[in-house]
Protein backbone atom coordinates (compact mmCIF):
# COMPACT_ATOMS: atom_id res chain seq x y z
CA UNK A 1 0.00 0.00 0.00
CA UNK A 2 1.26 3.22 -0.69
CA UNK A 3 0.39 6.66 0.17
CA UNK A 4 1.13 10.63 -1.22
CA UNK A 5 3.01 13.22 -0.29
CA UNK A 6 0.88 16.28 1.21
CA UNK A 7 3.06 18.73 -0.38
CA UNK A 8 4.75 17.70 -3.77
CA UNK A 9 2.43 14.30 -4.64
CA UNK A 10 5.30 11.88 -4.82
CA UNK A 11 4.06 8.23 -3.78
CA UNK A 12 5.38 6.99 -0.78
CA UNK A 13 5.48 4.09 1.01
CA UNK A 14 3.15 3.81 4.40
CA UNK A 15 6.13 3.36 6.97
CA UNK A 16 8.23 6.94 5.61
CA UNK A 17 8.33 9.64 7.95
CA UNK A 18 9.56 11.82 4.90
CA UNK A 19 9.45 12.66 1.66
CA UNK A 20 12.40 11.58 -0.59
CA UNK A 21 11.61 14.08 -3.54
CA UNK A 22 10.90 17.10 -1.31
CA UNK A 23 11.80 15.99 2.23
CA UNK A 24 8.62 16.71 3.65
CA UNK A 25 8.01 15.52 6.98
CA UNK A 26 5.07 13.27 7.07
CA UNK A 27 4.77 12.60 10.71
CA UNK A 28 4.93 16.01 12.05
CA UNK A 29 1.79 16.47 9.53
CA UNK A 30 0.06 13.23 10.62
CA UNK A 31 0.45 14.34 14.37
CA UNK A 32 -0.76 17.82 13.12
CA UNK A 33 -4.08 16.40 11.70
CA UNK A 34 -4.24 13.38 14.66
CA UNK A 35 -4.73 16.61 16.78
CA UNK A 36 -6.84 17.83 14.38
CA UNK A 37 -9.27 15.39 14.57
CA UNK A 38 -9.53 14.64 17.83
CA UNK A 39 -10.50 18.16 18.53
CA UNK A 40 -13.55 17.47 15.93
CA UNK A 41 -14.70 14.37 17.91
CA UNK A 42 -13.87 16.06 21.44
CA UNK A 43 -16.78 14.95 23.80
CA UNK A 44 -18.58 18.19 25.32
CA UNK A 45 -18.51 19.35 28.46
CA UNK A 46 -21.49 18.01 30.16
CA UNK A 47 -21.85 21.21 32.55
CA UNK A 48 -21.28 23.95 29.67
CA UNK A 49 -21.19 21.75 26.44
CA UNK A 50 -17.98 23.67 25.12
CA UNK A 51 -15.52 20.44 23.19
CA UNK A 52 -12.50 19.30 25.22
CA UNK A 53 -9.69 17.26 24.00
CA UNK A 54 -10.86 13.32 25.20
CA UNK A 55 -7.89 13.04 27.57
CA UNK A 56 -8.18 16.70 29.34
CA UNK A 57 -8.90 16.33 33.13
CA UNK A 58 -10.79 19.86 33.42
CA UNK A 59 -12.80 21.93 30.98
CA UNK A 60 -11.09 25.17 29.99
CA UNK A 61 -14.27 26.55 29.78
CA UNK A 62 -16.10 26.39 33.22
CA UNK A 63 -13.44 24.44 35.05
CA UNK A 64 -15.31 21.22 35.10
CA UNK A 65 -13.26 18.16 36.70
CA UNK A 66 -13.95 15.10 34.33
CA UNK A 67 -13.17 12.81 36.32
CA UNK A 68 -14.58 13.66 40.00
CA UNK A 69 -17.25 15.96 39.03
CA UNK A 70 -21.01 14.79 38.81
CA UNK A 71 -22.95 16.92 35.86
CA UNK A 72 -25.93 18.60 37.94
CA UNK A 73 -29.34 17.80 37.32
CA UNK A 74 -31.40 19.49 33.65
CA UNK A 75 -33.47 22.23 35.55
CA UNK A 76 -36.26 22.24 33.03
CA UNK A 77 -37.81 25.79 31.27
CA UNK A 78 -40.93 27.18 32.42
CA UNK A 79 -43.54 27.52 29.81
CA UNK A 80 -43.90 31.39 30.35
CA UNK A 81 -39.83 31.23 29.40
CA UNK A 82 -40.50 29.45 26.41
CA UNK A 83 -43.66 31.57 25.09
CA UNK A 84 -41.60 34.57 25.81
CA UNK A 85 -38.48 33.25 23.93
CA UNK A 86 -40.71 31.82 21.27
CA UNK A 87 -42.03 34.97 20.70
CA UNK A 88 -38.77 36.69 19.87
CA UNK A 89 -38.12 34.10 17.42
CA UNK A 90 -41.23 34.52 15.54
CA UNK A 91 -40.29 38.39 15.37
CA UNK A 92 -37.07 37.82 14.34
CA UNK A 93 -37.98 35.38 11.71
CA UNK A 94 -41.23 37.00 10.62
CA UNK A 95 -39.62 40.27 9.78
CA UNK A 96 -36.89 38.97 7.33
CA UNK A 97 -39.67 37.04 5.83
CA UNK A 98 -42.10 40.06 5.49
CA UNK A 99 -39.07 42.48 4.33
CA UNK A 100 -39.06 39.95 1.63
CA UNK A 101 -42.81 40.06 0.61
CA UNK A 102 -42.96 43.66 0.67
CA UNK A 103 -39.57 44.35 -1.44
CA UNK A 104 -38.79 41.06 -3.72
CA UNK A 105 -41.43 40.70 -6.60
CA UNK A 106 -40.68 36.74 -7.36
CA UNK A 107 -43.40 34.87 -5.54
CA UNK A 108 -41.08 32.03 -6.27
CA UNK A 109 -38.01 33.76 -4.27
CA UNK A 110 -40.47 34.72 -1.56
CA UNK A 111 -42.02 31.15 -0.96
CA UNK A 112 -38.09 29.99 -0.96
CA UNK A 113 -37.33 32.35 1.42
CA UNK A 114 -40.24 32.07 3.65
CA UNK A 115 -39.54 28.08 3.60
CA UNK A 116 -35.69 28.34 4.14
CA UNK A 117 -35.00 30.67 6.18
CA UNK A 118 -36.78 29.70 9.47
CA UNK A 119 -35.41 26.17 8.88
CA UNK A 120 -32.02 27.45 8.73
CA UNK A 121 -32.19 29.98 12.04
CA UNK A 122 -33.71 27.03 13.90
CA UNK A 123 -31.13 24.30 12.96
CA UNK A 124 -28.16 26.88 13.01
CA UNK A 125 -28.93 28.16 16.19
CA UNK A 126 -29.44 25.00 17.74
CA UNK A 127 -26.63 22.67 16.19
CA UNK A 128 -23.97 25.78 17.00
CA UNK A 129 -24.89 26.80 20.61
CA UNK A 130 -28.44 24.97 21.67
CA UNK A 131 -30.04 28.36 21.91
CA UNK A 132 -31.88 30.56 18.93
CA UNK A 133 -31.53 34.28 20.40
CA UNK A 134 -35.18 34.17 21.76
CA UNK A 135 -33.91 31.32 24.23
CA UNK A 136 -30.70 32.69 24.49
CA UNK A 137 -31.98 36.22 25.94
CA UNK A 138 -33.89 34.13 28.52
CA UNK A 139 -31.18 31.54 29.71
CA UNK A 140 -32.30 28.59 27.54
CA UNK A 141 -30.81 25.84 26.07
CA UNK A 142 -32.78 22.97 23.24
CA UNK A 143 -30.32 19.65 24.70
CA UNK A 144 -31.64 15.49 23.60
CA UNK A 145 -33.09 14.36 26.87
CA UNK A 146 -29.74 13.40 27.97
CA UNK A 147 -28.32 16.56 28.04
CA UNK A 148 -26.45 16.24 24.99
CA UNK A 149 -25.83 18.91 22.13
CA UNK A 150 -28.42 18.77 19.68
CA UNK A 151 -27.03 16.95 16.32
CA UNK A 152 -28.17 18.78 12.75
CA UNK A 153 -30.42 15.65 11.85
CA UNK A 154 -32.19 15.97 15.52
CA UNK A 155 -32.47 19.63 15.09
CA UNK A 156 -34.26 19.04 11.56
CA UNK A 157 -36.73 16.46 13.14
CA UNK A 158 -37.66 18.56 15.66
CA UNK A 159 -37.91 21.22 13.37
CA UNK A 160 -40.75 19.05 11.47
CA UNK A 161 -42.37 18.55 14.89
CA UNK A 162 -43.02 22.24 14.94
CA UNK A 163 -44.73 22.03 11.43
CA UNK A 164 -46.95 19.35 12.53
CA UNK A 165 -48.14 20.70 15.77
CA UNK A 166 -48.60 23.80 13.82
CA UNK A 167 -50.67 21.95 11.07
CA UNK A 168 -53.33 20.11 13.94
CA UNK A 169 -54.01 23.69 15.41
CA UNK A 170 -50.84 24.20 17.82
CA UNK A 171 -52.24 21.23 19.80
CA UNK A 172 -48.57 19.91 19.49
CA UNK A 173 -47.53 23.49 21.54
CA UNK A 174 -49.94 22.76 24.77
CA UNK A 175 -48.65 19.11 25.34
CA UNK A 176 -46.08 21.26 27.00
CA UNK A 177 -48.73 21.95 30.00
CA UNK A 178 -49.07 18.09 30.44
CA UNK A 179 -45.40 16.73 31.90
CA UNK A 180 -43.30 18.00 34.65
CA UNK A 181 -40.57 18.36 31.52
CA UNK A 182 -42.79 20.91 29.93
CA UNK A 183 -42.26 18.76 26.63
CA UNK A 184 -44.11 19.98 23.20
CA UNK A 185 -44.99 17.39 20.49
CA UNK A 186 -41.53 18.41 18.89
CA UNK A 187 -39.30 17.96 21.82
CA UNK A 188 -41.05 13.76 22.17
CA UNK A 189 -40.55 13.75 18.47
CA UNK A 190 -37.27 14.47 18.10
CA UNK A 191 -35.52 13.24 21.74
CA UNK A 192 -35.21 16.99 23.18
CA UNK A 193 -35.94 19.36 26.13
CA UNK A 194 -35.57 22.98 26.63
CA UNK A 195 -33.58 23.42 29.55
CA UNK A 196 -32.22 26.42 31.94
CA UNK A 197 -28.19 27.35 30.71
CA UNK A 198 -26.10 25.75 33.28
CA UNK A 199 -24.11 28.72 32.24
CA UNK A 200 -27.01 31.48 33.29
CA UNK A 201 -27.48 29.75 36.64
């Protein structure tokens, strides 16, 4: 098996730490990327979700010791929270959207837009930090019911939730008044809760 070299192409053999046409140094770039990766796949902290390398014994973030601390219990949102924070959203969505009706003449771009662009503040927000700005002005987090970081493909399924309790008359919404978790149709559908920040606490 052979492999190539990262700077000039030459084809190398798998054991050569460099480079005989250009002397490049192939395992100071295969430790470089090794790092690399393992910051990708670094668990999160479980009490402020910021990535740590897998073998670091405190979070640089909050100061979190991995290996004596116990992660404190999800202190579940309020439903007056989460109408308030909702309610940011849907102005912060809804005027983009309208900006768009009232200047763009394409129906066609419009309908796009109006489709789109919710979708994409939703997922963004929640994949990137677990909080849109509506939650995030409030001290909320969307976590899976383990108190792990929402994954894009969770994100999008609870993002469908949200269209179908929309679709049966918001019934989906109130189920949030039924369970001491304050879960809506989306958050059973898709594995999630809405949660105070450990961070805001």
């Amino acid at each position: 098996m052979s492999v190539l070299c990262y700077k000039c192409g030459c084809t190398l053999g798998t054991l050569d730490q460099f480079c005989g046409a250009c002397n490049a140094d192939l395992e100071e770039k295969a430790t470089a990327a090794m790092a690399f990766a393992m910051r990708i796949i670094a668990k999160p902290c479980p009490e402020c979700y910021h990535g740590a390398p897998p073998a670091a014994a405190q979070c640089r973030s909050c100061g979190y010791d991995f290996a004596h601390s116990e992660p404190r219990p999800l202190v579940y949102a309020s439903w007056p929270t989460r109408f308030a924070a909702a309610l940011i959203d849907v102005i912060l969505v809804g005027l983009p959207v309208l900006a768009m009706v009232l200047v763009v003449g394409s129906p066609t771009v419009v309908v796009w837009f109006a489709v789109m662009f919710p979708l994409l503040y939703c997922l963004g927000f929640w994949t990137l930090d677990g909080a849109t700005p509506g939650k995030a002005a409030f001290g909320l987090r969307v976590v899976m019911s383990t108190g792990e970081p929402v994954l894009p493909i969770q994100g999008f399924i609870r993002y469908t939730g949200y269209l179908v309790s929309a679709a049966v008359f918001f019934l989906g919404y109130l189920m949030a008044f039924g369970n001491r978790e304050r879960r809506g149709f989306h958050d059973f559908w898709a594995g999630t809760v809405v949660v105070k920040s450990k961070r805001s606490r």
